[in-house]
PDB file of N, CA and C in Angstrom:
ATOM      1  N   UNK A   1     -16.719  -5.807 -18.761  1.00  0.00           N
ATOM      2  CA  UNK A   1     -18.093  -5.427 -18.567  1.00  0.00           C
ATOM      3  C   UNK A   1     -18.399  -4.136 -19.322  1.00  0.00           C
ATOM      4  N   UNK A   2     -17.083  -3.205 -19.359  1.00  0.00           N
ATOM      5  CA  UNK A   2     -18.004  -1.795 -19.859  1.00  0.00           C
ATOM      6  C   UNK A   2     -17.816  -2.206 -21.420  1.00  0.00           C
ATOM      7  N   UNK A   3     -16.258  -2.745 -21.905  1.00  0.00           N
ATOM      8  CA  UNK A   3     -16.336  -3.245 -23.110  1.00  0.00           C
ATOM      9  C   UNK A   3     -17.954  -3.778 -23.899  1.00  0.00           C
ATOM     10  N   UNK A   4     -17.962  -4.888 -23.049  1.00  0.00           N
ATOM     11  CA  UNK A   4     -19.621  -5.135 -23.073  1.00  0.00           C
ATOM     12  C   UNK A   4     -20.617  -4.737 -23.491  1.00  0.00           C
ATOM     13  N   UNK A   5     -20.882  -3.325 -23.113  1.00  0.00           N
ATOM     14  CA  UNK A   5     -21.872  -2.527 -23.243  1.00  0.00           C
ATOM     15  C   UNK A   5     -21.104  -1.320 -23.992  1.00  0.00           C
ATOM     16  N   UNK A   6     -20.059  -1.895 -25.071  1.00  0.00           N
ATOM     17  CA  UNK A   6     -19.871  -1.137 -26.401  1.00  0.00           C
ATOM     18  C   UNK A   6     -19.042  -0.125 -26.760  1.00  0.00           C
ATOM     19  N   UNK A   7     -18.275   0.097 -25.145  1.00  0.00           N
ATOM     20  CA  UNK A   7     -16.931   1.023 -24.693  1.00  0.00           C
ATOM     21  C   UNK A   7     -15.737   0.670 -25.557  1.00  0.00           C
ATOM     22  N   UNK A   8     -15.250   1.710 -26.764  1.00  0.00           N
ATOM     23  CA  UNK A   8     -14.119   1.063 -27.562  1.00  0.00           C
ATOM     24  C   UNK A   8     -12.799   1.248 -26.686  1.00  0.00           C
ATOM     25  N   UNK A   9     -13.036   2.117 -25.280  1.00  0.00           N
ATOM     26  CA  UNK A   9     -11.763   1.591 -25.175  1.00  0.00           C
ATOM     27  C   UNK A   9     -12.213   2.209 -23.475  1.00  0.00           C
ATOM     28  N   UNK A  10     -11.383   1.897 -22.471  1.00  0.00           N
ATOM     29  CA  UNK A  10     -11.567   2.219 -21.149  1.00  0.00           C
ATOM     30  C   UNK A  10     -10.397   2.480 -20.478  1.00  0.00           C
ATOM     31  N   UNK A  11     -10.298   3.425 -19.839  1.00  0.00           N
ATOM     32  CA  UNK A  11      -9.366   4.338 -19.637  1.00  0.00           C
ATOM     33  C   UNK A  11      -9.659   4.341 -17.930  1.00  0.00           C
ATOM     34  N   UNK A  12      -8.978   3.930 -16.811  1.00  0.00           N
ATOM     35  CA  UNK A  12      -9.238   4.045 -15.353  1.00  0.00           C
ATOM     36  C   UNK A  12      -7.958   5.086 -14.207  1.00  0.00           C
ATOM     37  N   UNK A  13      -8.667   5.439 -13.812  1.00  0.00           N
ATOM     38  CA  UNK A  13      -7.625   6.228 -12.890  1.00  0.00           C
ATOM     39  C   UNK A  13      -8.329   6.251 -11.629  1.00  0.00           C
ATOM     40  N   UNK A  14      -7.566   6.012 -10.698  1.00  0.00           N
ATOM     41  CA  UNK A  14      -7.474   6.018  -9.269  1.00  0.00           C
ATOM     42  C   UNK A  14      -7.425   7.064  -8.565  1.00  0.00           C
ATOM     43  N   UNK A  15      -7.728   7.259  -7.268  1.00  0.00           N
ATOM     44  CA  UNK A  15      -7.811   8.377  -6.724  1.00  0.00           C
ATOM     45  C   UNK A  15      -7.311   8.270  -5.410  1.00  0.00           C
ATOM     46  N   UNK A  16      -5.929   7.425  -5.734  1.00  0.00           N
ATOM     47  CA  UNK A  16      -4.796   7.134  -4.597  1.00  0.00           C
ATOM     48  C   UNK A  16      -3.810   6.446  -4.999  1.00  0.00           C
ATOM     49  N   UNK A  17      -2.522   6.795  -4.291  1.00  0.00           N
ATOM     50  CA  UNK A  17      -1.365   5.888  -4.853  1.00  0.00           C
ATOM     51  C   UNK A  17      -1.736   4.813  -5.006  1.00  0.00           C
ATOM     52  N   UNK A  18      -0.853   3.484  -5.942  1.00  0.00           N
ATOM     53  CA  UNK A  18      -1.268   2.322  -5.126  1.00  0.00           C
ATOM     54  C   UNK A  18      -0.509   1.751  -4.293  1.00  0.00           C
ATOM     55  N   UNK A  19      -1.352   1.245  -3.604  1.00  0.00           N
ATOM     56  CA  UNK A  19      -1.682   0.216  -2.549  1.00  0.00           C
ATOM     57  C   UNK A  19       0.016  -1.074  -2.684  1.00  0.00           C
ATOM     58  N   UNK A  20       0.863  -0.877  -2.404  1.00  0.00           N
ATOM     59  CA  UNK A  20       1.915  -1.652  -2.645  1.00  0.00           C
ATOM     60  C   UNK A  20       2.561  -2.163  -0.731  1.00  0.00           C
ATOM     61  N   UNK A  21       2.006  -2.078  -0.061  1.00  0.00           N
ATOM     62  CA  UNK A  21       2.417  -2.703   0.792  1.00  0.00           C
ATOM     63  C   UNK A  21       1.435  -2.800   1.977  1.00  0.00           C
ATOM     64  N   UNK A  22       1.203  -3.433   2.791  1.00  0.00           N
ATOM     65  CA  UNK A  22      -0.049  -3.717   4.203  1.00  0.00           C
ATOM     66  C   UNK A  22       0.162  -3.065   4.616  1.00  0.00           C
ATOM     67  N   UNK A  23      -1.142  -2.621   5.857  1.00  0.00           N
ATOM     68  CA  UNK A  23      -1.281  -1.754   6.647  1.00  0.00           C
ATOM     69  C   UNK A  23      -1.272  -3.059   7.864  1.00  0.00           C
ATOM     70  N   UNK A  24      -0.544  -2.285   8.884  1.00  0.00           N
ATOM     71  CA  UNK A  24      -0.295  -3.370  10.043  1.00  0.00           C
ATOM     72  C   UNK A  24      -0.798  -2.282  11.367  1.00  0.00           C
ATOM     73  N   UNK A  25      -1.633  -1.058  10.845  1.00  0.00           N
ATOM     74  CA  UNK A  25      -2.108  -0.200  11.819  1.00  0.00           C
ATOM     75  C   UNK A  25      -3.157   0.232  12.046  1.00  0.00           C
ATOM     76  N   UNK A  26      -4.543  -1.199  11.460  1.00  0.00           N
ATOM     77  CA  UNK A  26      -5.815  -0.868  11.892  1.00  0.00           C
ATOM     78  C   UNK A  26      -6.483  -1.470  10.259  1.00  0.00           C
ATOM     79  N   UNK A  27      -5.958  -1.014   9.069  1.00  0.00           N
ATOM     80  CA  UNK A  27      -6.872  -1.454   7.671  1.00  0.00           C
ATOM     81  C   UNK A  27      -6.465  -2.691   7.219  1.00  0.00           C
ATOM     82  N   UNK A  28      -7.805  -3.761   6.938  1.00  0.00           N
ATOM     83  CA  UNK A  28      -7.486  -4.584   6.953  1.00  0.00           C
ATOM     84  C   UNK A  28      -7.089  -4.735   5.349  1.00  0.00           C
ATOM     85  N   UNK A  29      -5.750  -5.262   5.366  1.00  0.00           N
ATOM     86  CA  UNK A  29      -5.343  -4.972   3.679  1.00  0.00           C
ATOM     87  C   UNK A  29      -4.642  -6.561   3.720  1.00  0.00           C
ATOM     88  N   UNK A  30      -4.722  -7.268   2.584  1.00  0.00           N
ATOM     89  CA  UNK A  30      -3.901  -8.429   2.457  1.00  0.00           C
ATOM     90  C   UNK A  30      -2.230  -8.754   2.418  1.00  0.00           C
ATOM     91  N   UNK A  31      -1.984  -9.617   2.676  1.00  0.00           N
ATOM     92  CA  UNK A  31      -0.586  -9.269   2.813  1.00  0.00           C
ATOM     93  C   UNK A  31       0.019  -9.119   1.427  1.00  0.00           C
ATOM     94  N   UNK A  32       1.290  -8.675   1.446  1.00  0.00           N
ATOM     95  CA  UNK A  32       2.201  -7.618   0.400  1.00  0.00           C
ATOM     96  C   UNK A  32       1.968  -8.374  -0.826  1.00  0.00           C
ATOM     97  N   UNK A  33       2.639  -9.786  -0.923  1.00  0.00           N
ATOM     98  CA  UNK A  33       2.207 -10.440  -2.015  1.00  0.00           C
ATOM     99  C   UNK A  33       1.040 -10.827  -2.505  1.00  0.00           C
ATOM    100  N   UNK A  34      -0.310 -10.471  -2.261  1.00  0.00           N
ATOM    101  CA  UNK A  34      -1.170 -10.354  -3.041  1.00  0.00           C
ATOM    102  C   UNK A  34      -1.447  -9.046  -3.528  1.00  0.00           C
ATOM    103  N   UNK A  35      -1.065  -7.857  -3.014  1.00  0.00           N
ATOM    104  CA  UNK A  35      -1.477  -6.477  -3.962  1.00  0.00           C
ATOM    105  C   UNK A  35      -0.809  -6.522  -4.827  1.00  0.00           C
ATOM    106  N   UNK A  36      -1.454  -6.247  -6.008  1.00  0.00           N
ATOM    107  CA  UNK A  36      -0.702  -6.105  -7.524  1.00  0.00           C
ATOM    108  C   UNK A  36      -0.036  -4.923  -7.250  1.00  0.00           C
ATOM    109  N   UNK A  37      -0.056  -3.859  -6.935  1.00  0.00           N
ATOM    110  CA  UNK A  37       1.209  -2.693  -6.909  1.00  0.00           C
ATOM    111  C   UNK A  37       2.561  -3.318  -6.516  1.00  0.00           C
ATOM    112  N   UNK A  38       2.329  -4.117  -5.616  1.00  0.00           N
ATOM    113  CA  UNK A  38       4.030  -4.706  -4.926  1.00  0.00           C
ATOM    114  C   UNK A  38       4.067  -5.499  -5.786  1.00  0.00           C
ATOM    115  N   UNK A  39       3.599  -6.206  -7.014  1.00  0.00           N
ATOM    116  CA  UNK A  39       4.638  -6.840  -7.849  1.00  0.00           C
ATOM    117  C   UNK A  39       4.072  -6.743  -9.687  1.00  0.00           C
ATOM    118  N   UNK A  40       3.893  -5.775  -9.400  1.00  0.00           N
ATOM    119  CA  UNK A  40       3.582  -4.945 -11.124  1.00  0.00           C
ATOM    120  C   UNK A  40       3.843  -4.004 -10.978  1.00  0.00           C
ATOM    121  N   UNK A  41       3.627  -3.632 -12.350  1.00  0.00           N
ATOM    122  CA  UNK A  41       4.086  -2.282 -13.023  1.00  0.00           C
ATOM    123  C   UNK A  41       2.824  -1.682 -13.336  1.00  0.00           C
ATOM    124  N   UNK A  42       2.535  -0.456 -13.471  1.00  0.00           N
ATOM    125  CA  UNK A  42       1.632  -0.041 -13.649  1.00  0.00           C
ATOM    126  C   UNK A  42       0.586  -0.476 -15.243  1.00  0.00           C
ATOM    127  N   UNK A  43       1.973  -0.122 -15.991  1.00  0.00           N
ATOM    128  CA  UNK A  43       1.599  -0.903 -17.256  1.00  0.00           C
ATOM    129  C   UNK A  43       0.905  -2.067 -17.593  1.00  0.00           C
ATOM    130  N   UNK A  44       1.462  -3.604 -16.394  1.00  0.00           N
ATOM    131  CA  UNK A  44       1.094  -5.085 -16.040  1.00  0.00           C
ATOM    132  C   UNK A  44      -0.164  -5.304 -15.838  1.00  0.00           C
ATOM    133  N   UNK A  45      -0.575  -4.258 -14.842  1.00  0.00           N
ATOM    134  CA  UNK A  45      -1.619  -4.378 -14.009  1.00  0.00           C
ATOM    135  C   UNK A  45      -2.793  -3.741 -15.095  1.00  0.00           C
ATOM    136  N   UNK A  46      -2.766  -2.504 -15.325  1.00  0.00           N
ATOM    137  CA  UNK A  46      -3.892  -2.658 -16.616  1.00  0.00           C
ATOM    138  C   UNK A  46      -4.137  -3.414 -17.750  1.00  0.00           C
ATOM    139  N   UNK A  47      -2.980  -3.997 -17.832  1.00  0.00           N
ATOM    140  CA  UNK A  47      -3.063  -5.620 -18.538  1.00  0.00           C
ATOM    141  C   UNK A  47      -4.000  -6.587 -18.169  1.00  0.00           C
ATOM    142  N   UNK A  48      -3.651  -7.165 -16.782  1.00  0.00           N
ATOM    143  CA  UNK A  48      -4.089  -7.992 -15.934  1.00  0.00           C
ATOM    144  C   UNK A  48      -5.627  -7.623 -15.899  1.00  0.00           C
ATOM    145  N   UNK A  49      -6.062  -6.251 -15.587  1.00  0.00           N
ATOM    146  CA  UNK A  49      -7.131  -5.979 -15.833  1.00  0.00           C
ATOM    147  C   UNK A  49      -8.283  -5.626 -16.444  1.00  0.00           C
ATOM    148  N   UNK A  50      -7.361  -5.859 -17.964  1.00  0.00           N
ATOM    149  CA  UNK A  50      -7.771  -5.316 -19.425  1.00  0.00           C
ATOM    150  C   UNK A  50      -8.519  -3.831 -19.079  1.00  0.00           C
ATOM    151  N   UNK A  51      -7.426  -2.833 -19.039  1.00  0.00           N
ATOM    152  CA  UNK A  51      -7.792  -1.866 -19.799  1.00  0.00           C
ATOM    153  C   UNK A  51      -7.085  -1.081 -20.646  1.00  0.00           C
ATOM    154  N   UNK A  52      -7.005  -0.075 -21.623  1.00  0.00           N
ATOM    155  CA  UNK A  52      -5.830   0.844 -22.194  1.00  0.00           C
ATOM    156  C   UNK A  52      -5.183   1.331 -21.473  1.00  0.00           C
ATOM    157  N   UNK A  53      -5.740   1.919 -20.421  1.00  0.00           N
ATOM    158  CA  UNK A  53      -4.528   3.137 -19.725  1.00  0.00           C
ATOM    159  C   UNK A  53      -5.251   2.387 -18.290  1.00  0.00           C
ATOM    160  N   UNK A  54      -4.156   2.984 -17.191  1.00  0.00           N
ATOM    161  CA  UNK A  54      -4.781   2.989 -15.627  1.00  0.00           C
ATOM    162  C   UNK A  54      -3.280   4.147 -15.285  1.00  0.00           C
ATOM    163  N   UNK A  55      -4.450   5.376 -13.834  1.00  0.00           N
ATOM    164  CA  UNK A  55      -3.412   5.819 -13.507  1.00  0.00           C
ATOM    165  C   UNK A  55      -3.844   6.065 -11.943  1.00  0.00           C
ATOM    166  N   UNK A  56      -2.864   6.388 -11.490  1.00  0.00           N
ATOM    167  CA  UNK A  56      -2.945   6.580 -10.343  1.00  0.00           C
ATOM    168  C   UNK A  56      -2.567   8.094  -9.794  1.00  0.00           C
ATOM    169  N   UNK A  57      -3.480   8.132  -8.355  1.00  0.00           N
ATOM    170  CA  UNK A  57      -2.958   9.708  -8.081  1.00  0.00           C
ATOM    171  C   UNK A  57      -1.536   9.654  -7.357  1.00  0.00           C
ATOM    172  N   UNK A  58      -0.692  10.369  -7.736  1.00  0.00           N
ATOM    173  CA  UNK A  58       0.389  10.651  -7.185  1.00  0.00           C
ATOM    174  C   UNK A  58       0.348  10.486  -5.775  1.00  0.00           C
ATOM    175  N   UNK A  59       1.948   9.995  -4.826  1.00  0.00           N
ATOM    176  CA  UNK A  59       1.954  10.298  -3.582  1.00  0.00           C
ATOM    177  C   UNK A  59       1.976  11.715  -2.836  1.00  0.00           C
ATOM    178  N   UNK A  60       2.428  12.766  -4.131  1.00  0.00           N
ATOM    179  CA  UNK A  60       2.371  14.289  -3.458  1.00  0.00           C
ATOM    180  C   UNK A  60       0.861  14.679  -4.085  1.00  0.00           C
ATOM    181  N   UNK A  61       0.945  14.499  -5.220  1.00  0.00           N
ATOM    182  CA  UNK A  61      -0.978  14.550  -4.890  1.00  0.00           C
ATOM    183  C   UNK A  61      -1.884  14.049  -4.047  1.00  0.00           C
ATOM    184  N   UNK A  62      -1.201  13.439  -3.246  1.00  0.00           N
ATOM    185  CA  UNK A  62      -2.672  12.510  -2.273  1.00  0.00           C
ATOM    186  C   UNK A  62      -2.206  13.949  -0.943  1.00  0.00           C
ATOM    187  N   UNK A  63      -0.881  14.190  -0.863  1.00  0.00           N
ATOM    188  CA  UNK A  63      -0.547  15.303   0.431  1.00  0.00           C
ATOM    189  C   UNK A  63      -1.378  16.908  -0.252  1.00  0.00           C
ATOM    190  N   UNK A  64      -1.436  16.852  -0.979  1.00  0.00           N
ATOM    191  CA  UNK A  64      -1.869  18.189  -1.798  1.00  0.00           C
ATOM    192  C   UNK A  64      -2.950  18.509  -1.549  1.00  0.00           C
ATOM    193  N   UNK A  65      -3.787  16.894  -2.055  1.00  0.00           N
ATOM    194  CA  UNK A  65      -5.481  17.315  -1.529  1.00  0.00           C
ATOM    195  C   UNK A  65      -5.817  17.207  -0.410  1.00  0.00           C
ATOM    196  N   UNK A  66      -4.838  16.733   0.804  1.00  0.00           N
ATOM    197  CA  UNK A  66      -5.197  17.146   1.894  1.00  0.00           C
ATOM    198  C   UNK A  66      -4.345  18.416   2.494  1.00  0.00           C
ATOM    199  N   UNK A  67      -4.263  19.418   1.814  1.00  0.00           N
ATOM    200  CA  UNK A  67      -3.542  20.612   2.013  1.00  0.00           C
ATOM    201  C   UNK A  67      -2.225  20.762   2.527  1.00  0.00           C
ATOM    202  N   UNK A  68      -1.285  20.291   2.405  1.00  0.00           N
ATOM    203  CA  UNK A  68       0.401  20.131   2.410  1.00  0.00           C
ATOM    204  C   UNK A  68       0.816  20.014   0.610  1.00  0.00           C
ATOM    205  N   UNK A  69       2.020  21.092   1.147  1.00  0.00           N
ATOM    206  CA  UNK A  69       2.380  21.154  -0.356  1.00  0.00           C
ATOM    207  C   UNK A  69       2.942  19.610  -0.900  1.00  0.00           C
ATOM    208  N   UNK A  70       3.770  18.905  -0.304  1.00  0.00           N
ATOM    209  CA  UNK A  70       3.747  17.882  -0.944  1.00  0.00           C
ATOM    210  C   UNK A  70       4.180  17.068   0.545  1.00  0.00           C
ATOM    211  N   UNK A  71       5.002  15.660   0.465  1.00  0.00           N
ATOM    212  CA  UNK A  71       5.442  14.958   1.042  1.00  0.00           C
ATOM    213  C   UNK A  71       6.833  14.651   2.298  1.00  0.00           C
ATOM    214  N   UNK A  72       6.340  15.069   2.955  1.00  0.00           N
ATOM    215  CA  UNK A  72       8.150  15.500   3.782  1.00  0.00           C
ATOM    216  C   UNK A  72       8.847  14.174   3.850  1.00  0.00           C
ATOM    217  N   UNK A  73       9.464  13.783   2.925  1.00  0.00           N
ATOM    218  CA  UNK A  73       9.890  12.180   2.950  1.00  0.00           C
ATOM    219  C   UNK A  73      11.201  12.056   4.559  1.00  0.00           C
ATOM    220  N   UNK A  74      11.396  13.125   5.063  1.00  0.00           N
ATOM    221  CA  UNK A  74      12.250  12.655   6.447  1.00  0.00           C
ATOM    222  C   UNK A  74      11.353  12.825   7.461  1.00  0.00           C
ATOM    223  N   UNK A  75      10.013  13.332   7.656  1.00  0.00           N
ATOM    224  CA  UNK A  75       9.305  13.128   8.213  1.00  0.00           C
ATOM    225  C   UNK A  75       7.261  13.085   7.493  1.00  0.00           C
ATOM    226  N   UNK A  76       7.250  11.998   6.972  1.00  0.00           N
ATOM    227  CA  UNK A  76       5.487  11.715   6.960  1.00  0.00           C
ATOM    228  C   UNK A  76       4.816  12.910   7.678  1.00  0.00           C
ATOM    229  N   UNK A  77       3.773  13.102   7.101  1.00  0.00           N
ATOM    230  CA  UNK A  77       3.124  14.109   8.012  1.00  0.00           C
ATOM    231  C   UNK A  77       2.026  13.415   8.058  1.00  0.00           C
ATOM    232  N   UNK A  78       1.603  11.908   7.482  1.00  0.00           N
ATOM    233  CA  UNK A  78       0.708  11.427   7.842  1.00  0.00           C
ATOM    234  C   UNK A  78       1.061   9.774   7.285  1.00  0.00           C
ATOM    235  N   UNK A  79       0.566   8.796   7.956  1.00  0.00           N
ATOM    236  CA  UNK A  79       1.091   7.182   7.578  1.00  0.00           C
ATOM    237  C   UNK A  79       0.246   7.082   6.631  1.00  0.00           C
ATOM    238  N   UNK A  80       1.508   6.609   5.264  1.00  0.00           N
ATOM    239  CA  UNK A  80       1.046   6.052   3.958  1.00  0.00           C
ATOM    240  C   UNK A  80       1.999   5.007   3.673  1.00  0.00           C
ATOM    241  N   UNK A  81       2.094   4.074   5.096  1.00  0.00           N
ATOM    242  CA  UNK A  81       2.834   3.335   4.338  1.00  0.00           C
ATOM    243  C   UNK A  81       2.671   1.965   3.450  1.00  0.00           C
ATOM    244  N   UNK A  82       1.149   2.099   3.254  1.00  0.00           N
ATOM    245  CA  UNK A  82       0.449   1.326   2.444  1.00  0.00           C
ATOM    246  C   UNK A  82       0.821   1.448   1.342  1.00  0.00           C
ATOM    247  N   UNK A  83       1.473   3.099   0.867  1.00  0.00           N
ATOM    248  CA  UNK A  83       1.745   3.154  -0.369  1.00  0.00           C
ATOM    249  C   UNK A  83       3.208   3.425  -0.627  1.00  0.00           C
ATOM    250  N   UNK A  84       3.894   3.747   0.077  1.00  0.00           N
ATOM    251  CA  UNK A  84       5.172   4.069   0.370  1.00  0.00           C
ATOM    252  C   UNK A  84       6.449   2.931   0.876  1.00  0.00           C
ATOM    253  N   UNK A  85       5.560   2.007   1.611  1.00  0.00           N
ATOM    254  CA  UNK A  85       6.430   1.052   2.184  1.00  0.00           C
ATOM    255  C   UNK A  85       6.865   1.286   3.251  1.00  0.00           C
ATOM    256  N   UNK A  86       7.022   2.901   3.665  1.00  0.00           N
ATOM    257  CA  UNK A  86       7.744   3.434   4.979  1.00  0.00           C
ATOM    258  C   UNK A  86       6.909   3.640   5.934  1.00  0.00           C
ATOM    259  N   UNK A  87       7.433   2.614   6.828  1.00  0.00           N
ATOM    260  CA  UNK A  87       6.288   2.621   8.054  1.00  0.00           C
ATOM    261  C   UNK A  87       6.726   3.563   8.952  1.00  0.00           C
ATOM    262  N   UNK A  88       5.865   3.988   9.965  1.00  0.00           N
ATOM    263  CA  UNK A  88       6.082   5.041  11.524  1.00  0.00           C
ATOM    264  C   UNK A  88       7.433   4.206  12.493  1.00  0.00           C
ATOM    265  N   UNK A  89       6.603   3.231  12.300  1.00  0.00           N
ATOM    266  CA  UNK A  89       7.400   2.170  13.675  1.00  0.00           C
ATOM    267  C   UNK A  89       8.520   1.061  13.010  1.00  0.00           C
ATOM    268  N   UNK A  90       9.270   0.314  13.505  1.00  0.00           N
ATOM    269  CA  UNK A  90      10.362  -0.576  12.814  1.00  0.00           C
ATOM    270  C   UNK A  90       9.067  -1.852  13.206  1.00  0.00           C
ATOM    271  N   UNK A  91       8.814  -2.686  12.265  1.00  0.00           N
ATOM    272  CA  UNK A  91       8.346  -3.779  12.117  1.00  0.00           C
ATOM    273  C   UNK A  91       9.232  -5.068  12.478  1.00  0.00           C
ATOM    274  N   UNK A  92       9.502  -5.237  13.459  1.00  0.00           N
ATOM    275  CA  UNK A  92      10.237  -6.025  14.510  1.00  0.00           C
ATOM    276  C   UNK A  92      10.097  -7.793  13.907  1.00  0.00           C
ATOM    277  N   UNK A  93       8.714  -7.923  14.022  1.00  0.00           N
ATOM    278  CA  UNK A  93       7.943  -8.838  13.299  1.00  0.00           C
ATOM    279  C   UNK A  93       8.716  -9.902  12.114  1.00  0.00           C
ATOM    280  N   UNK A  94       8.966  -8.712  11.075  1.00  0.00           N
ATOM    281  CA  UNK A  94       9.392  -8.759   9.857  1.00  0.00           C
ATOM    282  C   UNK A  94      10.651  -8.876   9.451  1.00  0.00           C
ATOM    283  N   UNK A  95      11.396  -8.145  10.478  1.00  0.00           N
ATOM    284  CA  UNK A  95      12.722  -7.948  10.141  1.00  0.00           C
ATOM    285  C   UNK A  95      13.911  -9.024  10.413  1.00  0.00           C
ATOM    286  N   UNK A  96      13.010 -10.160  10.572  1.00  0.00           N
ATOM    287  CA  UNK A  96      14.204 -11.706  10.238  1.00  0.00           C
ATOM    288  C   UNK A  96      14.728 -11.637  12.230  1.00  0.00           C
ATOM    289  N   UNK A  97      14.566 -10.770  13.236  1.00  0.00           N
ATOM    290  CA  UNK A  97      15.347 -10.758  14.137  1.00  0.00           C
ATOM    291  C   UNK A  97      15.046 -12.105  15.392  1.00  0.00           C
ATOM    292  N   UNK A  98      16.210 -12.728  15.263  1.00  0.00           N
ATOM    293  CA  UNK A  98      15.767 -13.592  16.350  1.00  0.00           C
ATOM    294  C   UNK A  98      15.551 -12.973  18.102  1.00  0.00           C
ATOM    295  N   UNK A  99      15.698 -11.930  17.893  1.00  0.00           N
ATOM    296  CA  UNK A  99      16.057 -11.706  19.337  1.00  0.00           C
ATOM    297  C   UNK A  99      14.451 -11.285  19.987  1.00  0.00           C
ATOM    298  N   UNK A 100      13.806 -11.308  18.768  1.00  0.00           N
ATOM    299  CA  UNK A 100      12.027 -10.524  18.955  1.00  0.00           C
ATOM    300  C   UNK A 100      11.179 -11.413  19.999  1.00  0.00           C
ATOM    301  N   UNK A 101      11.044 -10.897  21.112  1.00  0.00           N
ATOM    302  CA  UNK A 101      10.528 -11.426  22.704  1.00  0.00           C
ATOM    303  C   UNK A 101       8.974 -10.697  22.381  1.00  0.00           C
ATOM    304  N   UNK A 102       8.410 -11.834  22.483  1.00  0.00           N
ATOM    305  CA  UNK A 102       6.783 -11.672  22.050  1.00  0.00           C
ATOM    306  C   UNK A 102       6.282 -12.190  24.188  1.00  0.00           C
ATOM    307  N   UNK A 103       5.527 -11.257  24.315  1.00  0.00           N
ATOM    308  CA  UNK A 103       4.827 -11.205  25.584  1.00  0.00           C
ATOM    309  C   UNK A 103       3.355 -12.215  25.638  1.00  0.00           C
ATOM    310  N   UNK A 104       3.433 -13.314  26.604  1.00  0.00           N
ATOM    311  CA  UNK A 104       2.513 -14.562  26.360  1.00  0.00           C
ATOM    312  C   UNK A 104       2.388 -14.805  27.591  1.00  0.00           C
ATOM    313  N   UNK A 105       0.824 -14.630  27.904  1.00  0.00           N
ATOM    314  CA  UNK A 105      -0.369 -14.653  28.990  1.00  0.00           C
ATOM    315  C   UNK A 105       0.320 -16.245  29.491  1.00  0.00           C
ATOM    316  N   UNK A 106       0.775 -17.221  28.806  1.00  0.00           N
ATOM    317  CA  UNK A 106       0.887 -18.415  28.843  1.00  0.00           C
ATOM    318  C   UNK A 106       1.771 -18.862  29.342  1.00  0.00           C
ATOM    319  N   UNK A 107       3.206 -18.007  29.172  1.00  0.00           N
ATOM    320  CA  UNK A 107       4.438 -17.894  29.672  1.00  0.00           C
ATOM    321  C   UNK A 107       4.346 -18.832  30.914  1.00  0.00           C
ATOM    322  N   UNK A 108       5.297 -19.453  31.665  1.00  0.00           N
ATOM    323  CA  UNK A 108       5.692 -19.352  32.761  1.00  0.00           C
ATOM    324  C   UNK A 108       6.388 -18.617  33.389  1.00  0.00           C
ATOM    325  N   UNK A 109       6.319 -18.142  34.583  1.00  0.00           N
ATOM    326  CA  UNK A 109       6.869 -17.468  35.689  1.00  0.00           C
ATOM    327  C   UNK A 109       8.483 -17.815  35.620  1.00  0.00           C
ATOM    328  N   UNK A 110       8.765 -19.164  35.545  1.00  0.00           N
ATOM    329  CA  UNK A 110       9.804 -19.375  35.605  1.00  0.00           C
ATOM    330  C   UNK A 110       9.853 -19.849  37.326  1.00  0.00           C
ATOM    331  N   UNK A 111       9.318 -19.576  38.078  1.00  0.00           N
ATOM    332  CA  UNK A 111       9.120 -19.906  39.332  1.00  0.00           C
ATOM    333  C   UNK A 111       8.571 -20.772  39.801  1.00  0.00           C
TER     334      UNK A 111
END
């Protein structure tokens, strides 16, 4: 489109990591295999999207502009694991475990 209207070349940058894994804590984000961050390269993806360059803001730049010097990777000082992969909580869900006891209104008593 901007090509279009005569742009010899288009240059995009973001104003957040990307987006490489779901949020399972309120944003509704698609699951992992459809965000292009979880299976491109940064390079791919401005391909995919025809442009020259694409960049993204850093993960210690996203802590920066909200005033922390950077990222405490043994402790988050805030959940990014949309962009990080590292969630707060163990994703029980996910983690292949058969032993995962899901609580159901439907259940029987057993009695």
């Amino acid at each position: 489109m901007v090509r279009d209207a005569g742009a010899k070349e288009v240059h995009m940058r973001i104003a957040s990591p990307p987006t490489s894994a779901s949020c399972f804590y309120g944003v509704d984000t698609p699951e992992k295999s459809k965000l292009l961050a979880s299976r491109m390269s940064v390079e791919e993806m401005a391909e995919f999207i025809r442009v020259d360059s694409l960049g993204f803001l850093s993960i210690d730049g996203l802590y920066r502009a909200v005033g922390e010097a950077r990222r405490d990777n043994d402790q988050p000082q805030f959940c990014d694991a949309c962009f990080t992969g590292q969630y707060p909580t163990r994703l029980l869900d996910f983690e292949g475990h058969d032993n995962v006891r899901t609580l159901s209104l439907l259940a029987s008593s057993g009695s």
